[in-house]
Protein backbone atom coordinates (compact mmCIF):
# COMPACT_ATOMS: atom_id res chain seq x y z
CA UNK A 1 5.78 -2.21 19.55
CA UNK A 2 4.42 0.83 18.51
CA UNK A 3 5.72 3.88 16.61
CA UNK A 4 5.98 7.33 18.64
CA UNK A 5 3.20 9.18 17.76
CA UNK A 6 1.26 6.37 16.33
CA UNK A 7 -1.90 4.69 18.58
CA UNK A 8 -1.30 1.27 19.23
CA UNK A 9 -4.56 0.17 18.10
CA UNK A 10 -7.03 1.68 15.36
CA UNK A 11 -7.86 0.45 11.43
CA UNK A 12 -4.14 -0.02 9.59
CA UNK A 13 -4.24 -1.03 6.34
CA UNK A 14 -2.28 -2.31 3.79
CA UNK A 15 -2.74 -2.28 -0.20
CA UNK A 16 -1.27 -3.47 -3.41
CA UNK A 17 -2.08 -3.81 -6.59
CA UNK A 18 -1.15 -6.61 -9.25
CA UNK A 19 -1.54 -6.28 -13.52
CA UNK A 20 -2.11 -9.52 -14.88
CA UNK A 21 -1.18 -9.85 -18.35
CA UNK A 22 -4.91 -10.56 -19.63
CA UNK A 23 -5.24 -6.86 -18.58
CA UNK A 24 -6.77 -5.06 -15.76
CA UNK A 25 -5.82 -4.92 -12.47
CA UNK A 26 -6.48 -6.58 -8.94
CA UNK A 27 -5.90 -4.41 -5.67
CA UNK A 28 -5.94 -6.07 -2.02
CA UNK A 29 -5.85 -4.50 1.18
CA UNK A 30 -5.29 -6.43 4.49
CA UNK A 31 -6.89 -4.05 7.39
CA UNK A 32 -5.15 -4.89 11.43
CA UNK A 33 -6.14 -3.57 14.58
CA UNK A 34 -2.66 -3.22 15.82
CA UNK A 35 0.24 -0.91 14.02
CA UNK A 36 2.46 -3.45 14.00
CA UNK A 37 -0.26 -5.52 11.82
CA UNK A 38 -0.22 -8.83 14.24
CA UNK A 39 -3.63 -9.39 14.04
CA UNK A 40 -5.20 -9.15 10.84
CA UNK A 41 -9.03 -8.50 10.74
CA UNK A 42 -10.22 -8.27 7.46
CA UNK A 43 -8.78 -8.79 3.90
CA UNK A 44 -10.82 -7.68 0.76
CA UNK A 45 -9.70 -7.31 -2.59
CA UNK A 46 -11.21 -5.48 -6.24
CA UNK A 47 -10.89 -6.36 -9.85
CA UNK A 48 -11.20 -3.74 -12.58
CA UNK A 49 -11.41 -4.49 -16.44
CA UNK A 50 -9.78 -1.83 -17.25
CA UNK A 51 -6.94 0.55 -16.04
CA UNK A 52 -4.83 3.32 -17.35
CA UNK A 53 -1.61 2.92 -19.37
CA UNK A 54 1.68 3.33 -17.48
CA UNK A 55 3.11 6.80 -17.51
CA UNK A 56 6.66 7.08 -16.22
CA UNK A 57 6.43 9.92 -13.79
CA UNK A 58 2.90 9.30 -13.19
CA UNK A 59 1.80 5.83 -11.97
CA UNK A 60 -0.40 7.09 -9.50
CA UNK A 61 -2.69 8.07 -12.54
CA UNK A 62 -2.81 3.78 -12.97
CA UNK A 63 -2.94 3.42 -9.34
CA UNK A 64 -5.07 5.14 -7.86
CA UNK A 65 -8.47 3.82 -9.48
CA UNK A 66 -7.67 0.71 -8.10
CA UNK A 67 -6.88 1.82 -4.61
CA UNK A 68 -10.21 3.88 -4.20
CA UNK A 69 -12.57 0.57 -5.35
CA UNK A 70 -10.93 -1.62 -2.81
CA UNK A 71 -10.87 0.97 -0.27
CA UNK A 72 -14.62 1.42 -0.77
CA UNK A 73 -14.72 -1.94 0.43
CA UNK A 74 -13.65 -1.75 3.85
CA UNK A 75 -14.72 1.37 6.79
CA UNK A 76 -12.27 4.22 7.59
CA UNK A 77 -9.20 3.79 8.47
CA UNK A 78 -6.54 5.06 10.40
CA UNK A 79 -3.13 4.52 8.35
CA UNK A 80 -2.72 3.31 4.93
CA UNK A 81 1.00 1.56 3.83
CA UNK A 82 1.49 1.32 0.20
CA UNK A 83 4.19 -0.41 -2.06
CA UNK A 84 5.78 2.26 -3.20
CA UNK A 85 7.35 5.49 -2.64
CA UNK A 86 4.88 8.50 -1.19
CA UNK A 87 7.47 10.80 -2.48
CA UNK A 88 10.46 10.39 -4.91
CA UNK A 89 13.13 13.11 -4.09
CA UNK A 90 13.73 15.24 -1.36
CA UNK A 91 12.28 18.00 -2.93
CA UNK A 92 8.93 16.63 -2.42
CA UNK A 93 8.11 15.43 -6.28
CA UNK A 94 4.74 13.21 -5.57
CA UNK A 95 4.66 9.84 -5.93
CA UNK A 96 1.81 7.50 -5.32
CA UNK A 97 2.10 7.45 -1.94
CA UNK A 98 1.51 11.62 -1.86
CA UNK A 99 -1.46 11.59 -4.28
CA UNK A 100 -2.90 8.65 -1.79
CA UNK A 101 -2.63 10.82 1.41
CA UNK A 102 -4.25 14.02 -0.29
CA UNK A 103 -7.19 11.51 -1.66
CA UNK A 104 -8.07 9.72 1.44
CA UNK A 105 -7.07 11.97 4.34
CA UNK A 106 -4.89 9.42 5.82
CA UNK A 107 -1.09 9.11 6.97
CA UNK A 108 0.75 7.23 4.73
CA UNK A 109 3.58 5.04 4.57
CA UNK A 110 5.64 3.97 1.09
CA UNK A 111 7.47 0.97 1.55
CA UNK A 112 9.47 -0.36 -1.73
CA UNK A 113 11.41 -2.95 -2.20
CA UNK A 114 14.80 -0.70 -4.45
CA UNK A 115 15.92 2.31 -4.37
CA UNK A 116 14.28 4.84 -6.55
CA UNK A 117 17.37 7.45 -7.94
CA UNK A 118 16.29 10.32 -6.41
CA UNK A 119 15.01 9.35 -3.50
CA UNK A 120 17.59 10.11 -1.11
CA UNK A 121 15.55 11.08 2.03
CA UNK A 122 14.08 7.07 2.26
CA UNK A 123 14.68 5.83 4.78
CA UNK A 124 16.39 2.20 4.90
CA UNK A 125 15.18 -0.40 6.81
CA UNK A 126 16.64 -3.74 7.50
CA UNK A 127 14.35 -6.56 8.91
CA UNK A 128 14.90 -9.93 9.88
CA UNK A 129 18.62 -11.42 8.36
CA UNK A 130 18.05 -9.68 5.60
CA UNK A 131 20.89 -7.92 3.66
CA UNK A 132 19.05 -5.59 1.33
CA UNK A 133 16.78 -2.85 3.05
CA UNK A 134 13.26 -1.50 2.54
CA UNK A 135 12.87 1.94 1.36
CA UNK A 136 10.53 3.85 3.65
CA UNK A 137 8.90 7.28 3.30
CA UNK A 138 5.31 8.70 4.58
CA UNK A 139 3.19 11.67 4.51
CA UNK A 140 1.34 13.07 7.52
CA UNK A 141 3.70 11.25 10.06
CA UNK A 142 7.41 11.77 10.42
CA UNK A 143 9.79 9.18 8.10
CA UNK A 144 11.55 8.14 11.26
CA UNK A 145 8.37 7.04 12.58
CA UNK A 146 7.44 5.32 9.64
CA UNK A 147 10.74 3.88 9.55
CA UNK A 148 10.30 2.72 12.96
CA UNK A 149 6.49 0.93 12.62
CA UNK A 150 7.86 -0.72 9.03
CA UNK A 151 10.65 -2.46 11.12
CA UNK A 152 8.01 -3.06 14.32
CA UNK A 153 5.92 -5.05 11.51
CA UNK A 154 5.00 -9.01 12.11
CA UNK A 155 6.91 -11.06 10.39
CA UNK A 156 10.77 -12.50 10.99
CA UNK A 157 11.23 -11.32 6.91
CA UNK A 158 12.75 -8.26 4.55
CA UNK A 159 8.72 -7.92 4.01
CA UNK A 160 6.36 -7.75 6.94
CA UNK A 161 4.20 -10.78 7.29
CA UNK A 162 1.10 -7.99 6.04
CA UNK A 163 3.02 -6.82 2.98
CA UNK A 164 3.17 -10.32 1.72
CA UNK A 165 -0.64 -10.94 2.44
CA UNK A 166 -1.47 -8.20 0.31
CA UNK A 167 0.77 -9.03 -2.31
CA UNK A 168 -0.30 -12.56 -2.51
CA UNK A 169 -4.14 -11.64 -2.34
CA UNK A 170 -3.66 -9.22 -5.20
CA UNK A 171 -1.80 -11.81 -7.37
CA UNK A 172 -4.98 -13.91 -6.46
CA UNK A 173 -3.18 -16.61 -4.35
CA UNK A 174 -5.87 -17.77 -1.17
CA UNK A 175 -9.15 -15.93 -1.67
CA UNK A 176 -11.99 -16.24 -4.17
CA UNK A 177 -12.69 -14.52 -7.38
CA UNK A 178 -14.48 -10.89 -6.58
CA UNK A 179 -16.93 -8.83 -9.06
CA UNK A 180 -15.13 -7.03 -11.32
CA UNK A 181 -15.40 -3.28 -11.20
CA UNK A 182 -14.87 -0.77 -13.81
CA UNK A 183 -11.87 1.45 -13.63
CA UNK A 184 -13.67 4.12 -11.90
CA UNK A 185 -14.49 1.53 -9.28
CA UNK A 186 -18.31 1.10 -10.00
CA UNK A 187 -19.37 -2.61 -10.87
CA UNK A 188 -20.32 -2.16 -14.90
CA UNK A 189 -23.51 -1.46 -16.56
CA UNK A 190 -24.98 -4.24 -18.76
CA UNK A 191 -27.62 -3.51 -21.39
């Protein structure tokens, strides 16, 4: 199925990013040819040494290193869904999800897994027999649209089928060890 407004086919991809406690991070993205993410065609992932503290108010500051080196890693793309909210009141207050639409000129879709306080305008989406929803938001496409590809997704599950690829490959779980980057996304310079 695919969203109103939304091609069928194209480059969708999907990212996340996981802090292990040694320090660092490692983001994955899963990239499909279809919106609804049914057929995945490529899956890369990017390990910096280093990354920013956490700010409340201002995680994209941590996130967004990450997301540029292992978007550098795969050709454009057409929509980007991130796990998280792209904004966090109805205002408009940024969240990572905004700060990732102005930096790679793509629509973008949050999806998290609670409820942000706030964040009344997300939309919830139910999947599968699940009884909690999905919170959804997006910049540069309409929320209901959003709303409507997140619930289209593969997968009978609360998370899409692509959601949990990503998580897994940025835990680490089913692909091999990467380079590791710095946290501007370059590989480092030894003497």
């Amino acid at each position: 199925m695919t969203a109103p407004g939304l091609a069928a086919t194209g480059r969708f991809a999907a990212v996340d990013v996981h802090y292990p406690p040694t320090g660092g991070a490692r983001a994955a993205v899963v990239v499909a040819s279809d919106c609804g993410f049914a057929a995945i065609t490529q899956e890369h992932t990017a390990t910096l040494d280093t990354v920013a503290e956490y700010q409340p108010g201002a995680f994209f500051t941590r996130e967004l290193p990450a997301l540029r080196a292992v978007l550098a890693g795969v050709a454009a793309i057409d929509l980007l869904i991130v796990d998280s909210y792209v904004y966090l009141d109805g205002a408009g207050r940024p969240g990572l999800g905004a700060h990732a639409h102005a930096e790679f000129a793509v629509p973008v879709i949050g999806v998290a897994k609670t409820a942000f306080r706030g964040a009344d305008h997300a939309i919830e989406v139910t999947r599968g027999v699940a009884s909690r929803p999905l919170f959804v938001t997006a910049a540069g496409l309409p929320a209901d649209r959003a709303a409507e590809l997140v619930r289209a997704m593969a997968g009978p599950f609360r998370m899409p089928d692509a959601l949990r690829r990503v998580d897994q490959l940025s835990r680490g779980s089913g692909e091999p060890p990467r380079p590791r980057l710095t946290s501007t996304g370059h590989p480092p310079q030894h003497p």
